[in-house]
C-alpha atoms as a PDB file:
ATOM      1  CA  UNK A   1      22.579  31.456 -31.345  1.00  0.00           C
ATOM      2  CA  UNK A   2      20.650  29.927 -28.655  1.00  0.00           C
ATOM      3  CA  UNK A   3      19.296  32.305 -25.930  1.00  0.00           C
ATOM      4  CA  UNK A   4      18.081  31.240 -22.638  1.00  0.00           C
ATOM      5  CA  UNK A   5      17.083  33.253 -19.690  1.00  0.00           C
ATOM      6  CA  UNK A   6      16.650  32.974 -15.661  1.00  0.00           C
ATOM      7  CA  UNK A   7      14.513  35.057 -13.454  1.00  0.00           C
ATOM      8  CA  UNK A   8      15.780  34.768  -9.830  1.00  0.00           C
ATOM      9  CA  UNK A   9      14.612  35.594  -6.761  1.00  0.00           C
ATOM     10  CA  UNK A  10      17.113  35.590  -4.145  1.00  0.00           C
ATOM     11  CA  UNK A  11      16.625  33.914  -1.039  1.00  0.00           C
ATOM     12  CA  UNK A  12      18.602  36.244   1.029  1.00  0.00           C
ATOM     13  CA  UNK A  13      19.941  40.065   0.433  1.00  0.00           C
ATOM     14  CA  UNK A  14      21.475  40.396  -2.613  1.00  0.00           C
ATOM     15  CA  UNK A  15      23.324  43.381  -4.330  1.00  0.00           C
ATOM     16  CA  UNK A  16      24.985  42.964  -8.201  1.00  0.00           C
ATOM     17  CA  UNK A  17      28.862  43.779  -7.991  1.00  0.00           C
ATOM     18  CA  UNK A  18      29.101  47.147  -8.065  1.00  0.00           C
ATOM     19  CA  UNK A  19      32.017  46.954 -10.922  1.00  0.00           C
ATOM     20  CA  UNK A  20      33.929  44.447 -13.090  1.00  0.00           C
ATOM     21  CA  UNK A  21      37.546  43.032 -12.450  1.00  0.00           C
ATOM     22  CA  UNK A  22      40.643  43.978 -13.014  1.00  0.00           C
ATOM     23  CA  UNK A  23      41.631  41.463 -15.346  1.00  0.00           C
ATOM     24  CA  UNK A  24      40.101  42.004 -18.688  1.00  0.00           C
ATOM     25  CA  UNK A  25      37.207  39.697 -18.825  1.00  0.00           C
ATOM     26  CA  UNK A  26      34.335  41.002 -16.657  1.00  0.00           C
ATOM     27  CA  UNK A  27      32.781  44.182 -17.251  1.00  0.00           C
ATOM     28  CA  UNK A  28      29.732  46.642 -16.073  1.00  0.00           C
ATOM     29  CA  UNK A  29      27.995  48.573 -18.031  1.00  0.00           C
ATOM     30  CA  UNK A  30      24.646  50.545 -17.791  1.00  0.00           C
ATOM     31  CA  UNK A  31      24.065  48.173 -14.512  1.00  0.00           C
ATOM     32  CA  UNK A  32      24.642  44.410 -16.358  1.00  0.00           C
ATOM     33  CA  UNK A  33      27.591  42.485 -16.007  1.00  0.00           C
ATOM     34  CA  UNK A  34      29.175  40.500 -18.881  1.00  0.00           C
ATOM     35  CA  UNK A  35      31.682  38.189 -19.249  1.00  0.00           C
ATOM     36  CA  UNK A  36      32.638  35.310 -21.684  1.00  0.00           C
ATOM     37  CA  UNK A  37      32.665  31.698 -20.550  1.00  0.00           C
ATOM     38  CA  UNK A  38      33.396  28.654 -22.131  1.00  0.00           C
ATOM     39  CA  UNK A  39      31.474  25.202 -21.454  1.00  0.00           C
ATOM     40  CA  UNK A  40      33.680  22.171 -22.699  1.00  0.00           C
ATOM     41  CA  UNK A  41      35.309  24.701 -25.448  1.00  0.00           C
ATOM     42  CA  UNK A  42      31.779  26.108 -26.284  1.00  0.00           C
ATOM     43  CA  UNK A  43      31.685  30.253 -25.697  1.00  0.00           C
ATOM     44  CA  UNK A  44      28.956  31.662 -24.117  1.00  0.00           C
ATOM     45  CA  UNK A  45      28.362  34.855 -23.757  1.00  0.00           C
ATOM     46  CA  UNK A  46      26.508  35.713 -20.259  1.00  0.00           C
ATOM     47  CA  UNK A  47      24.382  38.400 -18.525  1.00  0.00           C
ATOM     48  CA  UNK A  48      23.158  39.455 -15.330  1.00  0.00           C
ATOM     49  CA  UNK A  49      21.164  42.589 -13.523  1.00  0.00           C
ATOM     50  CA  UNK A  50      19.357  43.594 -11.130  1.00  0.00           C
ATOM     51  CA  UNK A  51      16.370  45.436 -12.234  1.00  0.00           C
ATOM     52  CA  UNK A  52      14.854  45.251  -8.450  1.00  0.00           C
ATOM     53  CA  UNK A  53      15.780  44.214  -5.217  1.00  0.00           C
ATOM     54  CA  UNK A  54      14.445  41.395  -4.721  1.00  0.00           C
ATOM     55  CA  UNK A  55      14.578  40.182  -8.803  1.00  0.00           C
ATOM     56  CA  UNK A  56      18.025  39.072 -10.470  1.00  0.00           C
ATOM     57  CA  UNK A  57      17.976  38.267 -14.593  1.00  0.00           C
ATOM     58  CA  UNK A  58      21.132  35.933 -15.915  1.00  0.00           C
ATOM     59  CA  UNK A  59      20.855  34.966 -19.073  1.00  0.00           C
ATOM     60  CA  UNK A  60      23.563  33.710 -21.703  1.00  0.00           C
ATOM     61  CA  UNK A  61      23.901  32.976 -25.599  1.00  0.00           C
ATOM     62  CA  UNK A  62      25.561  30.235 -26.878  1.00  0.00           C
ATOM     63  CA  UNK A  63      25.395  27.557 -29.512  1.00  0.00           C
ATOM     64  CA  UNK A  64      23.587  24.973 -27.979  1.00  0.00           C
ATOM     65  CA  UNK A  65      21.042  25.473 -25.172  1.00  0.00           C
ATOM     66  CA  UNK A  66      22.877  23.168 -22.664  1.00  0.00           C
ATOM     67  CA  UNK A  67      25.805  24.977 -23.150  1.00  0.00           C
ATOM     68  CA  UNK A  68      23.971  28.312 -22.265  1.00  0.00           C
ATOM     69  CA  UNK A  69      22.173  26.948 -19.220  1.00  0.00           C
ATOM     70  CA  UNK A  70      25.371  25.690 -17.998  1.00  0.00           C
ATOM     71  CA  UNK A  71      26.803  29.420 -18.144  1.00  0.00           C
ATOM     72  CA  UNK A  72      23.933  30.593 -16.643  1.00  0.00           C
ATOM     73  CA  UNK A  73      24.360  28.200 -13.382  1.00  0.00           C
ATOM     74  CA  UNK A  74      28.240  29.049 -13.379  1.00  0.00           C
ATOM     75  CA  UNK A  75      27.493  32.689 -13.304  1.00  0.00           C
ATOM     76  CA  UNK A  76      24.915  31.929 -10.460  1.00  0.00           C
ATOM     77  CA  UNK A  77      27.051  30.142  -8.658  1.00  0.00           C
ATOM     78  CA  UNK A  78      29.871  32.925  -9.376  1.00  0.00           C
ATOM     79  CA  UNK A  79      27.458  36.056  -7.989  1.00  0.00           C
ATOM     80  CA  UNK A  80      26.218  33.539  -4.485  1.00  0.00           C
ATOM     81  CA  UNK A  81      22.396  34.905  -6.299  1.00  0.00           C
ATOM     82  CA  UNK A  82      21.421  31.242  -4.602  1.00  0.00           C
ATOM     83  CA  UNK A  83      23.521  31.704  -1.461  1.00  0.00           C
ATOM     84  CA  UNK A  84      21.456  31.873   2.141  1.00  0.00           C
ATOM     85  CA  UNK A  85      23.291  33.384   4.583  1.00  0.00           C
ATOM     86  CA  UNK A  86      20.875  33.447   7.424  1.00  0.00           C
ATOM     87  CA  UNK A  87      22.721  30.769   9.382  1.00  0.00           C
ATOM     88  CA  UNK A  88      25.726  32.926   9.122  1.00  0.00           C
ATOM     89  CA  UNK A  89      23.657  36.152   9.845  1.00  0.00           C
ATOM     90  CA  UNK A  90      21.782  34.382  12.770  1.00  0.00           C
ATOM     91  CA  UNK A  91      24.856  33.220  14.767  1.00  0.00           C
ATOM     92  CA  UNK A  92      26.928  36.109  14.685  1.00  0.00           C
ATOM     93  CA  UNK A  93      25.139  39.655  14.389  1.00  0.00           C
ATOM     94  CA  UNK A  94      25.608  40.518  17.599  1.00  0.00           C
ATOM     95  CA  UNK A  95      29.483  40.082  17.631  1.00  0.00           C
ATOM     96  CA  UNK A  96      31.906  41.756  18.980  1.00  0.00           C
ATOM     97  CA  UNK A  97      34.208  41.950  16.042  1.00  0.00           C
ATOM     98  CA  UNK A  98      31.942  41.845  12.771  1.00  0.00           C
ATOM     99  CA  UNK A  99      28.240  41.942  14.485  1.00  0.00           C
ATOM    100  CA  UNK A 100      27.905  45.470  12.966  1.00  0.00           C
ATOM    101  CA  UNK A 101      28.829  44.910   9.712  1.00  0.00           C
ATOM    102  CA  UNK A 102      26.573  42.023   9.204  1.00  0.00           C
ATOM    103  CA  UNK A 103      23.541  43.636  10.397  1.00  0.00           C
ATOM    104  CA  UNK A 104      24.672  46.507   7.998  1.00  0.00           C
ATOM    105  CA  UNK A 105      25.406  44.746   4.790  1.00  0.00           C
ATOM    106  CA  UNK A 106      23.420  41.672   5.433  1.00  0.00           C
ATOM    107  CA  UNK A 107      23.788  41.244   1.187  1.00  0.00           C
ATOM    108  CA  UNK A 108      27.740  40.857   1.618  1.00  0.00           C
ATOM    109  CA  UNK A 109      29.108  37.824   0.005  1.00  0.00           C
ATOM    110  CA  UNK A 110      32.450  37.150  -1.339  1.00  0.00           C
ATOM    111  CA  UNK A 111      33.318  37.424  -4.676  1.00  0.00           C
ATOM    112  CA  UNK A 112      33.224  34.364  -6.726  1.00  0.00           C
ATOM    113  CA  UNK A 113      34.644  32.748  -9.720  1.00  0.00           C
ATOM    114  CA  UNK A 114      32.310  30.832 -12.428  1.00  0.00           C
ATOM    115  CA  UNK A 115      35.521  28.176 -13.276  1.00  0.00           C
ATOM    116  CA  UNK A 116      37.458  27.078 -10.081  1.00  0.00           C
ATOM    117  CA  UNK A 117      40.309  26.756 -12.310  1.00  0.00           C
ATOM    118  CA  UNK A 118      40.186  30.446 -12.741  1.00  0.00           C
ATOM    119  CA  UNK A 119      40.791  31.080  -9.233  1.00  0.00           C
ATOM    120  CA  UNK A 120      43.765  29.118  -8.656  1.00  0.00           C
ATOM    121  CA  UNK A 121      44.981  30.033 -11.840  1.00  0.00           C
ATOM    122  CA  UNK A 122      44.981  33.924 -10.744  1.00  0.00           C
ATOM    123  CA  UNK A 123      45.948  32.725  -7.328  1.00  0.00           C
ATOM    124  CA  UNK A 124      49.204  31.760  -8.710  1.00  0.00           C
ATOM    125  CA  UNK A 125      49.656  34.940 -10.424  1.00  0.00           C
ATOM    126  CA  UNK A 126      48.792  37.087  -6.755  1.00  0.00           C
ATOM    127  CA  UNK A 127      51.102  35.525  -4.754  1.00  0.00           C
ATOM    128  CA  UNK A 128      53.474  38.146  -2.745  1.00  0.00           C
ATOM    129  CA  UNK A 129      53.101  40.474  -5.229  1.00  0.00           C
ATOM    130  CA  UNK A 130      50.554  43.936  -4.929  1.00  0.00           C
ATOM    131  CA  UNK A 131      47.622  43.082  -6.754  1.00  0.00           C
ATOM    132  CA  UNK A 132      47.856  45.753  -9.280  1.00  0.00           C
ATOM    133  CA  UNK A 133      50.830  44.448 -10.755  1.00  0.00           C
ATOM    134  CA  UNK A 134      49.517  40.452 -10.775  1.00  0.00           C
ATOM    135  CA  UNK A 135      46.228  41.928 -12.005  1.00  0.00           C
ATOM    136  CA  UNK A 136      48.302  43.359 -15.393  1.00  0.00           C
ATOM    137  CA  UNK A 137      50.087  39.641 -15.762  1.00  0.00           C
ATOM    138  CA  UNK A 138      46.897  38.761 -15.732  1.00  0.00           C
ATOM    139  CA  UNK A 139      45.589  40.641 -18.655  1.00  0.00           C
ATOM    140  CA  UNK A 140      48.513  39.765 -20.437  1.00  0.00           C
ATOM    141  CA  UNK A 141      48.269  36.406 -20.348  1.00  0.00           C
ATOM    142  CA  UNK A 142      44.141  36.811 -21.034  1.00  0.00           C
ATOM    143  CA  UNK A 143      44.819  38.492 -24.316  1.00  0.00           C
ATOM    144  CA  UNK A 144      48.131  36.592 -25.394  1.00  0.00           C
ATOM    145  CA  UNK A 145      46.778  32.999 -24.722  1.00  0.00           C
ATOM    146  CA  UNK A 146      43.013  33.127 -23.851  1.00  0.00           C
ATOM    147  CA  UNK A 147      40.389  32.935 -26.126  1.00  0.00           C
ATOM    148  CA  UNK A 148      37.444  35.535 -27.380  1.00  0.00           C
ATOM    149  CA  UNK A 149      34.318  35.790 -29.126  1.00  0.00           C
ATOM    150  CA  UNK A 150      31.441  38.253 -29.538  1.00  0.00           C
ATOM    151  CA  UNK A 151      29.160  39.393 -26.794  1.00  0.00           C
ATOM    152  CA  UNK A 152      25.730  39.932 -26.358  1.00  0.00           C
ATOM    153  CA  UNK A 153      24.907  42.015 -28.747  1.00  0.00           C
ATOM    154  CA  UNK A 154      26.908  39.997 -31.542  1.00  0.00           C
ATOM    155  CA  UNK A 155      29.616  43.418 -31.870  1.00  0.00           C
ATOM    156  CA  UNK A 156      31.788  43.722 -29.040  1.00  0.00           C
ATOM    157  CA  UNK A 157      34.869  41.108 -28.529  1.00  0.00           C
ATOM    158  CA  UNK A 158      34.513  39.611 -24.616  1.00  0.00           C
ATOM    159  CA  UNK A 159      37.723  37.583 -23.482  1.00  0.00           C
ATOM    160  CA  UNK A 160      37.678  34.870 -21.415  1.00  0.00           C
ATOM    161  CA  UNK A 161      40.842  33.279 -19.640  1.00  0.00           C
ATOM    162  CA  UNK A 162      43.039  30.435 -21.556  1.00  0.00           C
ATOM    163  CA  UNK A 163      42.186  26.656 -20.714  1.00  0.00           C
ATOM    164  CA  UNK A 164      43.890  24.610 -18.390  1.00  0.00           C
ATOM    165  CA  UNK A 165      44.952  22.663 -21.471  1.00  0.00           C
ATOM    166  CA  UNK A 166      46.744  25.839 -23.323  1.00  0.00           C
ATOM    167  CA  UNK A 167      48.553  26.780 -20.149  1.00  0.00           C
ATOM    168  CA  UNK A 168      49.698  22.988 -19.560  1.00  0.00           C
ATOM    169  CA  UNK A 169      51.503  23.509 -23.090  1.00  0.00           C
ATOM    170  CA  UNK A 170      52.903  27.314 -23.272  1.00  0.00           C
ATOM    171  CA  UNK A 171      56.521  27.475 -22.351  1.00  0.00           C
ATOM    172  CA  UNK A 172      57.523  29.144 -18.969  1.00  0.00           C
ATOM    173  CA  UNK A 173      59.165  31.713 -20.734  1.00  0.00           C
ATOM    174  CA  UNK A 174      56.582  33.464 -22.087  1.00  0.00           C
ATOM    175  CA  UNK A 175      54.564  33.453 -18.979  1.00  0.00           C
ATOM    176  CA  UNK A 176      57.652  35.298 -17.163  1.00  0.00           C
ATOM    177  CA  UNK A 177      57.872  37.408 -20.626  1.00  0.00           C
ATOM    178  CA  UNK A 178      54.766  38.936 -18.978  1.00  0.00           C
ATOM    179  CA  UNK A 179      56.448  39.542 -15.413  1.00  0.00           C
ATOM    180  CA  UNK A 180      55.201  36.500 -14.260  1.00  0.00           C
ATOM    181  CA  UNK A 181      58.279  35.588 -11.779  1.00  0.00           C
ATOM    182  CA  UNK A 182      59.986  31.816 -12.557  1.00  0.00           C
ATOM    183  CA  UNK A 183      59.050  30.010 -10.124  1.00  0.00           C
ATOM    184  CA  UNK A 184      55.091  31.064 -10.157  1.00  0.00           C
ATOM    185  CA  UNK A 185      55.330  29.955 -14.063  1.00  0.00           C
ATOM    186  CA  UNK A 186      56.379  26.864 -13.685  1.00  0.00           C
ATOM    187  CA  UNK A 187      54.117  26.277 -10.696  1.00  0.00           C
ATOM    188  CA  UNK A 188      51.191  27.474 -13.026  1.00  0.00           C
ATOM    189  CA  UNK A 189      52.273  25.121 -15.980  1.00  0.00           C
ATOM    190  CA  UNK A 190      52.046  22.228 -13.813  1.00  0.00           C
ATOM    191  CA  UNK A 191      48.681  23.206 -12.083  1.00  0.00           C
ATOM    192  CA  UNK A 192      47.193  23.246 -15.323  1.00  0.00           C
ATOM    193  CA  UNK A 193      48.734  19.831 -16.619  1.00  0.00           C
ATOM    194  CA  UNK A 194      47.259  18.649 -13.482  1.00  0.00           C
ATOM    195  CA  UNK A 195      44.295  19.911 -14.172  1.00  0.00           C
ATOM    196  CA  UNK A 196      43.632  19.312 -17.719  1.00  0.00           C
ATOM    197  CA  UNK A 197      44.798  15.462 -17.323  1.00  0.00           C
ATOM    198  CA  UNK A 198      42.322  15.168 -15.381  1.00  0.00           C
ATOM    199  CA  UNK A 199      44.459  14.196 -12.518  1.00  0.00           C
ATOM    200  CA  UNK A 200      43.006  17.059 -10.306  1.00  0.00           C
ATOM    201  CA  UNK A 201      39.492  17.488 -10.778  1.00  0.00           C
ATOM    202  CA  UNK A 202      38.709  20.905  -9.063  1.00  0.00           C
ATOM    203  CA  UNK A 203      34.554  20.709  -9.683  1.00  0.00           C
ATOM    204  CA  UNK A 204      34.471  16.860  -7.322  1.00  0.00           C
ATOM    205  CA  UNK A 205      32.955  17.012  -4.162  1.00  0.00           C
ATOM    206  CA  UNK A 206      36.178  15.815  -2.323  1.00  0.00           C
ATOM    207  CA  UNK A 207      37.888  19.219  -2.311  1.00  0.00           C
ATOM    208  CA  UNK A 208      40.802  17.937   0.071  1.00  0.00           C
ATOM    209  CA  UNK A 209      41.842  15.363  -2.666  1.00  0.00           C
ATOM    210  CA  UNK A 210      42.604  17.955  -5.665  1.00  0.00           C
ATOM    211  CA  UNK A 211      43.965  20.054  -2.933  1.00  0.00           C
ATOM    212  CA  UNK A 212      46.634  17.619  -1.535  1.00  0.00           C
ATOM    213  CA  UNK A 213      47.703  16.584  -4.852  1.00  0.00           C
ATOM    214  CA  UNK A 214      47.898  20.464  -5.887  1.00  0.00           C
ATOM    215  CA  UNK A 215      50.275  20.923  -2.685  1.00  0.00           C
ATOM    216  CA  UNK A 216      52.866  18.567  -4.414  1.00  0.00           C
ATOM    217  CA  UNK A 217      54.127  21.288  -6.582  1.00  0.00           C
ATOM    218  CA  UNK A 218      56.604  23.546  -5.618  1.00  0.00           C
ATOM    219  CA  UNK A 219      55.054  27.253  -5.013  1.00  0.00           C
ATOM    220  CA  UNK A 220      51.536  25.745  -4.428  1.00  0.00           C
ATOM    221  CA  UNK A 221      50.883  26.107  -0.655  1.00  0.00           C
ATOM    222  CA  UNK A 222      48.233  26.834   1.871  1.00  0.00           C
ATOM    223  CA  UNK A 223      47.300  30.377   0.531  1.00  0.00           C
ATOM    224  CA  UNK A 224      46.912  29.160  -3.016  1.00  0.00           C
ATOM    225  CA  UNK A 225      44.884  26.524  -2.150  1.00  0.00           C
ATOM    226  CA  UNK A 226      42.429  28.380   0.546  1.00  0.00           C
ATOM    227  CA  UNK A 227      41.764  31.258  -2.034  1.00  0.00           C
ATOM    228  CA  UNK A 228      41.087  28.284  -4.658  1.00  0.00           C
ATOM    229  CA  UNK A 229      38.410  26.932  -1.809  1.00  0.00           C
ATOM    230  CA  UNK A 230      37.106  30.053  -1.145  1.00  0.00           C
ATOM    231  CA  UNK A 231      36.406  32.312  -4.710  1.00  0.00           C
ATOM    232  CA  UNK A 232      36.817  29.160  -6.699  1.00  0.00           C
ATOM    233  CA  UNK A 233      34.946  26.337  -5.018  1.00  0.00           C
ATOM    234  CA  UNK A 234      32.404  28.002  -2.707  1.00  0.00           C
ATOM    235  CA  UNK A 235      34.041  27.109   0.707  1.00  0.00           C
ATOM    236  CA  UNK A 236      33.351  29.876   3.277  1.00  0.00           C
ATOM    237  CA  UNK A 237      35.161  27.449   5.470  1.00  0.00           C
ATOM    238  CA  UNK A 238      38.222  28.611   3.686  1.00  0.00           C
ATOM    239  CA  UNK A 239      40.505  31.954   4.988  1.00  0.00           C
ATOM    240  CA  UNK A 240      43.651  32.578   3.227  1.00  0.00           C
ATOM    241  CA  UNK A 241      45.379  33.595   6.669  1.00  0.00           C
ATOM    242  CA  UNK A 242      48.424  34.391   5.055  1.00  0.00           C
ATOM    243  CA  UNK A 243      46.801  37.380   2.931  1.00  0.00           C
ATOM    244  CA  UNK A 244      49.282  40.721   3.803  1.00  0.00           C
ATOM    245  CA  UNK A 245      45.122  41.784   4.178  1.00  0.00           C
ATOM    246  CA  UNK A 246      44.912  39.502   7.336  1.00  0.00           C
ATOM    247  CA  UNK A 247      48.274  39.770   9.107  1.00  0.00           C
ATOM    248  CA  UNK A 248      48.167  43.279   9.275  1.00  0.00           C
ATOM    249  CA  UNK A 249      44.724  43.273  10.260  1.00  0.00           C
ATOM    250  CA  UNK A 250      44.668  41.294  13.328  1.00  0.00           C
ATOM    251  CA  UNK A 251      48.217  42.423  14.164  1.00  0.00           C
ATOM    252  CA  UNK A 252      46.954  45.830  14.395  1.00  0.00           C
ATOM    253  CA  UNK A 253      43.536  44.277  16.443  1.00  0.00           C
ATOM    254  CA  UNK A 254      46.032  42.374  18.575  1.00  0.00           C
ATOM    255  CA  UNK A 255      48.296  45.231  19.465  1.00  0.00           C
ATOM    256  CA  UNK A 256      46.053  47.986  20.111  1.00  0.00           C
ATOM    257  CA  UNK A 257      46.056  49.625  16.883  1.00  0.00           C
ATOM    258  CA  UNK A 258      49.419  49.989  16.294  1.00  0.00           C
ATOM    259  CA  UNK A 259      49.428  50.680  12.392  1.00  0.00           C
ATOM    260  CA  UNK A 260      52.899  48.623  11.941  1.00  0.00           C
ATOM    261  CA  UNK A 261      51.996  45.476  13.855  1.00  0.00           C
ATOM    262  CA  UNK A 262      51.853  42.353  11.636  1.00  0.00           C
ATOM    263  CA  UNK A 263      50.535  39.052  12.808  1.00  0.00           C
ATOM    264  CA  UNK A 264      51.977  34.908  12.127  1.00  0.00           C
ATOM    265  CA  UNK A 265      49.325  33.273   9.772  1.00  0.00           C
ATOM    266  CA  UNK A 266      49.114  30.819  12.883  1.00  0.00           C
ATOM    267  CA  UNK A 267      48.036  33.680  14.668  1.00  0.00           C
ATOM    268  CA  UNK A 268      45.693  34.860  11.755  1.00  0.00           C
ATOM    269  CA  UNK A 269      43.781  31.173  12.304  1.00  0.00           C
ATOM    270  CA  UNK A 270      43.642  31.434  15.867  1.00  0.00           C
ATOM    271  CA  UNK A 271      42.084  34.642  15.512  1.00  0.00           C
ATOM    272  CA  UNK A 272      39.439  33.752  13.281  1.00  0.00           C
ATOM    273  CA  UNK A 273      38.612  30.326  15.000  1.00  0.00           C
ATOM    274  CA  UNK A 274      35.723  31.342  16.214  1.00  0.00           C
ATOM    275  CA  UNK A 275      33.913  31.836  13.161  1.00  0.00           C
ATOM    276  CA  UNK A 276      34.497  28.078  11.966  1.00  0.00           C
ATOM    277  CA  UNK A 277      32.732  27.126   8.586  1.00  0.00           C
ATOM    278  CA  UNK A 278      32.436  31.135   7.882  1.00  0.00           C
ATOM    279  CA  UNK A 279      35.931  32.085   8.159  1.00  0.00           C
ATOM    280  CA  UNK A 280      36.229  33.072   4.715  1.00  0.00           C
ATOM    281  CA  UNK A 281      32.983  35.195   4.995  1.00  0.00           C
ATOM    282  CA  UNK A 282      33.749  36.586   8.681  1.00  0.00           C
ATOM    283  CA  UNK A 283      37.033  37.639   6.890  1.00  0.00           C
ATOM    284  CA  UNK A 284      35.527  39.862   4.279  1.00  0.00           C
ATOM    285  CA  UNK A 285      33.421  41.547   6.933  1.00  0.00           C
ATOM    286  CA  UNK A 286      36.117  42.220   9.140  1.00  0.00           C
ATOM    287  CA  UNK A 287      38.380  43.497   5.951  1.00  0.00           C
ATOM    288  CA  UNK A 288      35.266  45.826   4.545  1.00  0.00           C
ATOM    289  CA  UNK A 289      35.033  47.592   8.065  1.00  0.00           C
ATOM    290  CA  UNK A 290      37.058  49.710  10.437  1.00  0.00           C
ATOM    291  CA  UNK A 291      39.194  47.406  12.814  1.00  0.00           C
ATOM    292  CA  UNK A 292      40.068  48.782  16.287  1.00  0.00           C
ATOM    293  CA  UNK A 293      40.772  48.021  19.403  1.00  0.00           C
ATOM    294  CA  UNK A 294      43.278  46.438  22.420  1.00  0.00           C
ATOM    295  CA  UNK A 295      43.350  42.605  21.935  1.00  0.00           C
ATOM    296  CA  UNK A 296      41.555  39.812  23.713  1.00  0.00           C
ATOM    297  CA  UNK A 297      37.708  41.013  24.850  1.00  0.00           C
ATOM    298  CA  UNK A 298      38.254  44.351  23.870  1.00  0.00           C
ATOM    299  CA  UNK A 299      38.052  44.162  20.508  1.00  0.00           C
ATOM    300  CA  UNK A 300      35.494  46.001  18.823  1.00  0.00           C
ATOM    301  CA  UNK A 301      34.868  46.036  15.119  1.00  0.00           C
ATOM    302  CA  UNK A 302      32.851  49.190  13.653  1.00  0.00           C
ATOM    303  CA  UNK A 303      31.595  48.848  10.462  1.00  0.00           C
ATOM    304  CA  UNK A 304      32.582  51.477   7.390  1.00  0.00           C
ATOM    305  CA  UNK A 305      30.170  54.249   6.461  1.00  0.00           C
END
């Protein structure tokens, strides 16, 4: 095996995730994240910690050494290490709504995936459902149809998530074997065919193409495709608006904190129209904070403990 090895120094705040997903194929432990990846079929088995502030360490094991750089740069780009948010710090830490949160946790960022066909794979899978339950499908379907190899230190199994080409070819019956509903199974067979035809290609710089060709399938709609754009493509541009998250957070903000108040998703953009080309970021601020207030100029955001 081929080991290669990246000291970085981040150009803005930076904190490691605190924990691994839900899923089955990130994990923490002892402070270093690890997770499988695959590079054109290739595994690679891929680090990263933190051992000081201002120092991050990714490093991965593979095969061949361009297959192990490439995991490193896909885990970079997965943990924003590279990210600089001062623009976004700059223009809005003194506002009204999320001003104290980004002074607070200037290191915020929001969570990333390394393949972009991860995230609208597993956006397909968290669609009106709680995300416990999708987060279970999703192990299922990791360790029924994905694939595994050794970590890091050659022992433990890692398990990475199935290609777009073995989901294009399982039958939509085994996805709703593992309570995957039928409609979200056939929508996820024919995102992947898409996919691994080459027909969508979810890593070009025209985002907007894939994405219109994606909305052609039945169950793929704006949600799926802004939570693809935003953990799977790097677009803080991108709010899912009609996140349950969203609507009941500005209809709360917009109806003086009634608890029960839910919002439109047209009211959901409206609302977070002022932070255009950080929506996506603004949102995970105002979501990792507690929202109060009586609509309109009154709003005040105040930032968790």
């Amino acid at each position: 095996m081929i080991e290669v090895r990246h000291e970085i120094r981040p150009v803005w705040p930076f904190r490691l995730p605190s924990a691994g997903g839900m899923d089955g194929v990130t994990r923490k432990r002892g402070g270093v994240i690890e997770r499988l990846l695959h590079v054109d079929g290739v595994a690679a088995a891929v680090r990263a910690a933190q051992p000081a502030a201002d120092r991050v360490v990714i490093g991965a094991r593979a095969e061949r050494a361009d297959v192990a750089e490439e995991a490193v740069a896909r885990m970079r780009f997965a943990l924003g290490v590279d990210v600089d948010l001062r623009p976004f710090y700059e223009r809005f830490r003194d506002d009204p709504l999320i001003g104290r949160s980004v002074r607070d946790r200037p290191h915020l960022r929001v969570s990333r995936r390394p393949e972009p066909f991860e995230a609208l794979a597993w956006a397909v899978c968290e669609q009106l459902i709680e995300y416990e339950r999708a987060a279970a499908i999703e192990r299922r379907i990791v360790y029924r149809l994905g694939r595994s190899a050794p970590g890091w230190d050659g022992v433990t199994v890692l398990h990475d998530l199935p290609s777009a080409a073995m989901l294009a070819g399982v039958a939509p019956a085994l996805l709703q074997s593992f309570d995957l509903s039928a409609g979200r199974s056939l929508a996820l067979i024919r995102a992947a065919r898409e996919v691994a035809c080459g027909r969508v290609d979810l890593r070009a710089e025209d985002h907007e193409r894939g994405w219109a060709r994606l909305r052609r399938i039945p169950g793929i709609g704006s949600w799926t495709l802004e939570v693809l754009g935003l953990h799977g493509q790097g677009r803080h541009d991108q709010l899912p608006a009609g996140d349950l998250a969203y609507i009941k957070l500005v209809g709360r903000l917009m109806d003086g904190g009634n608890p029960h108040a839910r919002a439109t998703e047209d009211e959901v953009r409206a609302f977070f129209a002022p932070y255009e080309g950080w929506g996506g970021l603004a949102g995970a601020h105002a979501l990792g904070g507690k929202a109060t207030g009586g609509g309109g100029a009154a709003l005040r955001f105040a930032a968790a403990a």
